[in-house]
N, C-alpha and C. Protein backbone atom coordinates (compact mmCIF):
# COMPACT_ATOMS: atom_id res chain seq x y z
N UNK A 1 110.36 106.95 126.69
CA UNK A 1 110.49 107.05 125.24
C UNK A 1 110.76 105.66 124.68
N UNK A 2 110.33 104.89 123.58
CA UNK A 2 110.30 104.71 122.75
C UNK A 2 111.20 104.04 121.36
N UNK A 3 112.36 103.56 121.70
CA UNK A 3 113.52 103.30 120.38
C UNK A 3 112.22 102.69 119.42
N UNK A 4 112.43 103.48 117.72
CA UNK A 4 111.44 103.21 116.79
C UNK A 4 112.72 102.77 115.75
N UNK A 5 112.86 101.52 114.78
CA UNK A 5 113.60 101.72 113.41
C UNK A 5 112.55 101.81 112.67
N UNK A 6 112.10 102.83 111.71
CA UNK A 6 111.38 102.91 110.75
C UNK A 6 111.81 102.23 109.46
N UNK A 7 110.92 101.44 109.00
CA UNK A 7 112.03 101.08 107.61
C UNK A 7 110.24 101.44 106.40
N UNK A 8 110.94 101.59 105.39
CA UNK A 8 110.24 101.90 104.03
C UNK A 8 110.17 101.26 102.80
N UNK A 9 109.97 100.64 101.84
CA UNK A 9 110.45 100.25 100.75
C UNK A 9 110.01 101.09 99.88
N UNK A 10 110.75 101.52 98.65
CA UNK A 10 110.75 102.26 97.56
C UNK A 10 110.92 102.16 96.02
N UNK A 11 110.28 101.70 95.74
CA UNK A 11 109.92 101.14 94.58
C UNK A 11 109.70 101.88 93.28
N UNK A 12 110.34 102.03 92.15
CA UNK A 12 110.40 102.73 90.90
C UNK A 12 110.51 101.91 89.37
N UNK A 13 110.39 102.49 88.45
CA UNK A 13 110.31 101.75 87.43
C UNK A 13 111.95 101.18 86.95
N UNK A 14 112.70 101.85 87.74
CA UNK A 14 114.30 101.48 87.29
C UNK A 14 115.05 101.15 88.84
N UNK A 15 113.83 100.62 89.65
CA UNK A 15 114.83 99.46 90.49
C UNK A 15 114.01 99.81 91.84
N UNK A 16 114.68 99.20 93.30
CA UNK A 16 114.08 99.12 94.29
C UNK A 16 114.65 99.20 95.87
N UNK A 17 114.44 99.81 96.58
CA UNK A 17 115.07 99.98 97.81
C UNK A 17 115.01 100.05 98.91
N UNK A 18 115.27 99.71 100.35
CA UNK A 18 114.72 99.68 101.75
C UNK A 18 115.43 101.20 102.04
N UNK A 19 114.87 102.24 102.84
CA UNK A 19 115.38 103.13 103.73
C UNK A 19 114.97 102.77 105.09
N UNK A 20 115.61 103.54 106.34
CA UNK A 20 115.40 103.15 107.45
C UNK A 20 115.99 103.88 108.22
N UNK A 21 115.43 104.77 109.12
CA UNK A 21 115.98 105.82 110.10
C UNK A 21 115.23 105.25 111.62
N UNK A 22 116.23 105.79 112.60
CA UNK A 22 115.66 105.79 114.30
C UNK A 22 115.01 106.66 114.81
N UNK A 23 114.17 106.74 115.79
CA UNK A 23 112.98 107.58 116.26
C UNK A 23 113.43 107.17 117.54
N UNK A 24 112.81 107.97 118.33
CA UNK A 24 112.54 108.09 119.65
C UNK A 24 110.79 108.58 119.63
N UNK A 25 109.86 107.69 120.21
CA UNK A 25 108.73 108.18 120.03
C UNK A 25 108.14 108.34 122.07
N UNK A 26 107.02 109.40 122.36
CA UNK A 26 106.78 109.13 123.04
C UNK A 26 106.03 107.63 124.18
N UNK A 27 105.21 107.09 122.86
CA UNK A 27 104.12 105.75 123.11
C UNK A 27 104.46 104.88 122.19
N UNK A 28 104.24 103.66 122.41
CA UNK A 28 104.18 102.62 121.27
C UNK A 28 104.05 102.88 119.55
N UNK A 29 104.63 102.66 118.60
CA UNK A 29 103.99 102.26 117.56
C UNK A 29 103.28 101.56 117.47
N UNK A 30 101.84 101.84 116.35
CA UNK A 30 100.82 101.05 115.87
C UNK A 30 100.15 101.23 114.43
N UNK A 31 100.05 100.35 114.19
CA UNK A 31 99.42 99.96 112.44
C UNK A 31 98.56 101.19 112.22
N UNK A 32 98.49 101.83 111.27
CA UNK A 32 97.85 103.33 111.18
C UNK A 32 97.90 104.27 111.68
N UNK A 33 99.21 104.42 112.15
CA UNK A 33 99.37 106.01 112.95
C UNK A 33 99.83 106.47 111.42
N UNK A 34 99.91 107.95 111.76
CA UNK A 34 100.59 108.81 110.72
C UNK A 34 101.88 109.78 111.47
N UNK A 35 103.33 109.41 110.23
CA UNK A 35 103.90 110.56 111.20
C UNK A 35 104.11 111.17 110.38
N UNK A 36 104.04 112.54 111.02
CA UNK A 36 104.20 113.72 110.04
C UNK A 36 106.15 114.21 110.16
N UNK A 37 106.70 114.91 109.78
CA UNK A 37 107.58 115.61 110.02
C UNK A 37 109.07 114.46 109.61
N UNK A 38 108.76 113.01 109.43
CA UNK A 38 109.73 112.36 109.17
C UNK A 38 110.38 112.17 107.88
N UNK A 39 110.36 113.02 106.54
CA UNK A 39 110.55 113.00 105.47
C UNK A 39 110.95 114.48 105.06
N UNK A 40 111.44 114.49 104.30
CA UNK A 40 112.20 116.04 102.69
C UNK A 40 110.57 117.07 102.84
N UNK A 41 109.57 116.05 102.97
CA UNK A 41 108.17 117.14 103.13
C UNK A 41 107.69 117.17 104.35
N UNK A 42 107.45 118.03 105.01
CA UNK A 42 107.33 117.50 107.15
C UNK A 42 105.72 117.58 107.12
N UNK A 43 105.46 118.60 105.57
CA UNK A 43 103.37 118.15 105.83
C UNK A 43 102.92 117.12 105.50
N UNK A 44 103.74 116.18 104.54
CA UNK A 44 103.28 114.63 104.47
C UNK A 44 103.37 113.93 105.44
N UNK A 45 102.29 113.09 105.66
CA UNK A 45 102.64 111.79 106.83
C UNK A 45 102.40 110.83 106.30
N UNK A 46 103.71 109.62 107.23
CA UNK A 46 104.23 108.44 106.05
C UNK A 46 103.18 107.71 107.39
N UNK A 47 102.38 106.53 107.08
CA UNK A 47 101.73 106.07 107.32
C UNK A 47 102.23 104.65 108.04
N UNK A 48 102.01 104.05 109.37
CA UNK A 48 102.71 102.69 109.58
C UNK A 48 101.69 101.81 109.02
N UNK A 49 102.58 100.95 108.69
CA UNK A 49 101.81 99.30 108.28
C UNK A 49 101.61 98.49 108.90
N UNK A 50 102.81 98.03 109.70
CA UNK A 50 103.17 97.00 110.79
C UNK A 50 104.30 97.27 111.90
N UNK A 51 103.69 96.80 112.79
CA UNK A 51 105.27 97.28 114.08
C UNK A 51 105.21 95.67 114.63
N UNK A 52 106.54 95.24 114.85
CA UNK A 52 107.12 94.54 115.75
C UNK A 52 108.00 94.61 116.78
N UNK A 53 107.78 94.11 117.67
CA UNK A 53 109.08 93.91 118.95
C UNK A 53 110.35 93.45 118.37
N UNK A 54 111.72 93.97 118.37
CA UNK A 54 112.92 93.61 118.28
C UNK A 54 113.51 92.82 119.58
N UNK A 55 113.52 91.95 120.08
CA UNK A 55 113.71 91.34 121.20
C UNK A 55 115.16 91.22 121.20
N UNK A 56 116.19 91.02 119.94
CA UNK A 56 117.80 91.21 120.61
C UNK A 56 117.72 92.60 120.20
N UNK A 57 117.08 93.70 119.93
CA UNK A 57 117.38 94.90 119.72
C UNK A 57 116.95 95.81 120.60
N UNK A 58 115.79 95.34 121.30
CA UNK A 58 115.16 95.94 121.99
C UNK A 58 114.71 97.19 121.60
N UNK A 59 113.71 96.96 120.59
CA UNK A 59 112.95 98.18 119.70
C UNK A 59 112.22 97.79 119.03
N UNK A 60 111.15 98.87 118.61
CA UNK A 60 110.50 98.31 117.64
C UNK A 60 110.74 98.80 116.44
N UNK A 61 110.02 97.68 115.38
CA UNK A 61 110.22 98.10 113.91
C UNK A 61 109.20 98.45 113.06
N UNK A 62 109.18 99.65 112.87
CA UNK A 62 107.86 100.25 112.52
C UNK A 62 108.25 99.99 110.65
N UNK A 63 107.30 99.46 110.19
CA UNK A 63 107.46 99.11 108.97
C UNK A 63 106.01 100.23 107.93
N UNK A 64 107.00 101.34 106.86
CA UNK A 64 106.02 102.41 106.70
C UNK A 64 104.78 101.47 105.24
N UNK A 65 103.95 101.80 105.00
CA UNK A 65 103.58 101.74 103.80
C UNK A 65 104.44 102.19 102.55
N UNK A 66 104.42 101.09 101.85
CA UNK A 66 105.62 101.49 100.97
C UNK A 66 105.53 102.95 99.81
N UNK A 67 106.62 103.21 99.04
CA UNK A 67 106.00 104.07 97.99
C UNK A 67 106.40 103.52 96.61
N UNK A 68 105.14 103.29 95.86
CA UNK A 68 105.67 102.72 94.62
C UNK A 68 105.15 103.82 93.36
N UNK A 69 106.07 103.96 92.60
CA UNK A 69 105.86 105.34 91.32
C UNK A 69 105.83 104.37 89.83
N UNK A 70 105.51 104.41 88.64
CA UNK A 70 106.14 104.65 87.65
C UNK A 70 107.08 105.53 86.95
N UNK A 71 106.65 106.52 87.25
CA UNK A 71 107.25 107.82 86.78
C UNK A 71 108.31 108.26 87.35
N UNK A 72 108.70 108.38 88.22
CA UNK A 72 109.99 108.58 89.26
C UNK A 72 110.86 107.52 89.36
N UNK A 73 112.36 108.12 89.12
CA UNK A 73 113.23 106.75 89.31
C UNK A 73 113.78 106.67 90.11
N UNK A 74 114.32 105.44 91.19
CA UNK A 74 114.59 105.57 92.33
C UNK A 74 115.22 106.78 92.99
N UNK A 75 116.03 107.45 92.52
CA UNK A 75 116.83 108.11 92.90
C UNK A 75 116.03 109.83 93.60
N UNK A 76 115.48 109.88 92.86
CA UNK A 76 114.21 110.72 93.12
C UNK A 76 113.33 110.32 94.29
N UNK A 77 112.75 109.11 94.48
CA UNK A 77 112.06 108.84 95.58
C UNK A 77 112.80 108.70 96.60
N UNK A 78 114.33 108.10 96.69
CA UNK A 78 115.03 108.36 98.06
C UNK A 78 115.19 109.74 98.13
N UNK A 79 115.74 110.97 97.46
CA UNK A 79 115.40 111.95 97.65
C UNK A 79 114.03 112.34 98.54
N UNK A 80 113.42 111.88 97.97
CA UNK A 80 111.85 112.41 98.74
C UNK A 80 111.79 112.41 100.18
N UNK A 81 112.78 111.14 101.00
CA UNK A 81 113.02 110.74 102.06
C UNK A 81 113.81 111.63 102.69
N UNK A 82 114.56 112.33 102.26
CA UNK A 82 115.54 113.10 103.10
C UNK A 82 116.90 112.61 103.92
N UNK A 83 117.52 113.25 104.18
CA UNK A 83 119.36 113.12 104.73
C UNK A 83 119.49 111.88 105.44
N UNK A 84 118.25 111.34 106.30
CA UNK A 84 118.40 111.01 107.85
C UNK A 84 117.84 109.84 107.68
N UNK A 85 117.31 109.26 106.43
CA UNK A 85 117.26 108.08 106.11
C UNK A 85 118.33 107.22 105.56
N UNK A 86 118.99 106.05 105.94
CA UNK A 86 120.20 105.15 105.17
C UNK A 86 119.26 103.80 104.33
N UNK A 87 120.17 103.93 102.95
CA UNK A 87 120.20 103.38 102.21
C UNK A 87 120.54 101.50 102.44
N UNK A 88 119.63 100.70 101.88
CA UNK A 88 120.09 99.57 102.17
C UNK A 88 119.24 98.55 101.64
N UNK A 89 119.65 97.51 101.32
CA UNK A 89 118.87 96.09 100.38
C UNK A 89 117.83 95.99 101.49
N UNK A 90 116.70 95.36 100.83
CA UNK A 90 115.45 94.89 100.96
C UNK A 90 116.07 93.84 102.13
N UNK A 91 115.54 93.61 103.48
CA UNK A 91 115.50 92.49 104.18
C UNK A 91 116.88 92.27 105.18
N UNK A 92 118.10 93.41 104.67
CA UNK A 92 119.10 93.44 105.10
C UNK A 92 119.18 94.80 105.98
N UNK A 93 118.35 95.42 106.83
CA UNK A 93 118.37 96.69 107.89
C UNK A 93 119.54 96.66 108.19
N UNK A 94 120.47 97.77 108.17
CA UNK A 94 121.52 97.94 109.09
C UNK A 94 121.27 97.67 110.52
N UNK A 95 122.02 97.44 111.35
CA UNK A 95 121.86 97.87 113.11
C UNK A 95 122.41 98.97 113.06
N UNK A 96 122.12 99.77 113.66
CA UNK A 96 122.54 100.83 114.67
C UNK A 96 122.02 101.41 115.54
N UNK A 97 122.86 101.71 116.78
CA UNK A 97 123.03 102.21 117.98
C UNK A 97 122.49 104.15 117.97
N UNK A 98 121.66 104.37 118.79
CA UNK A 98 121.13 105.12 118.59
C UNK A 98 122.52 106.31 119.39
């Protein structure tokens, strides 16, 4: 298996935000997979953009396609994300230990 940090950016007309939850995946992340089941909707799939090697983390960082709205204000689109995502500034990922 796999250590995955997924991170997201979320973008609204009244401000902006990184989420970021841990995975355990069977195979590598790669640029255009789709995962389904990781969000508030489990039939949407959030799409990867980019993955890198974490070399002092030893993981990778699956970076999603972002979501950007007019109409929705942030607070609503982290909603969209669900419980199991943490909140956090652009560029500043928490660590944590799975």
């Amino acid at each position: 298996m796999y250590r995955v940090n997924v991170l997201v950016s979320v973008l609204a007309r009244n401000g902006i935000m990184g989420l970021s939850r841990w995975l355990f995946l069977p195979f590598a992340p790669y640029p255009g997979l789709d995962l389904h089941g990781i969000t508030a909707n489990p039939d949407e799939p959030e799409t990867v953009n980019n993955v890198a090697w974490d070399v002092a983390e030893e993981c990778f960082r699956a970076e999603l396609v972002g979501l950007e709205s007019d109409v929705d204000d942030i607070a609503e689109l982290i909603d969209s994300y669900g419980p199991e995502w943490e909140l956090h500034e652009l560029g500043t990922e928490p660590v944590q230990e799975l």
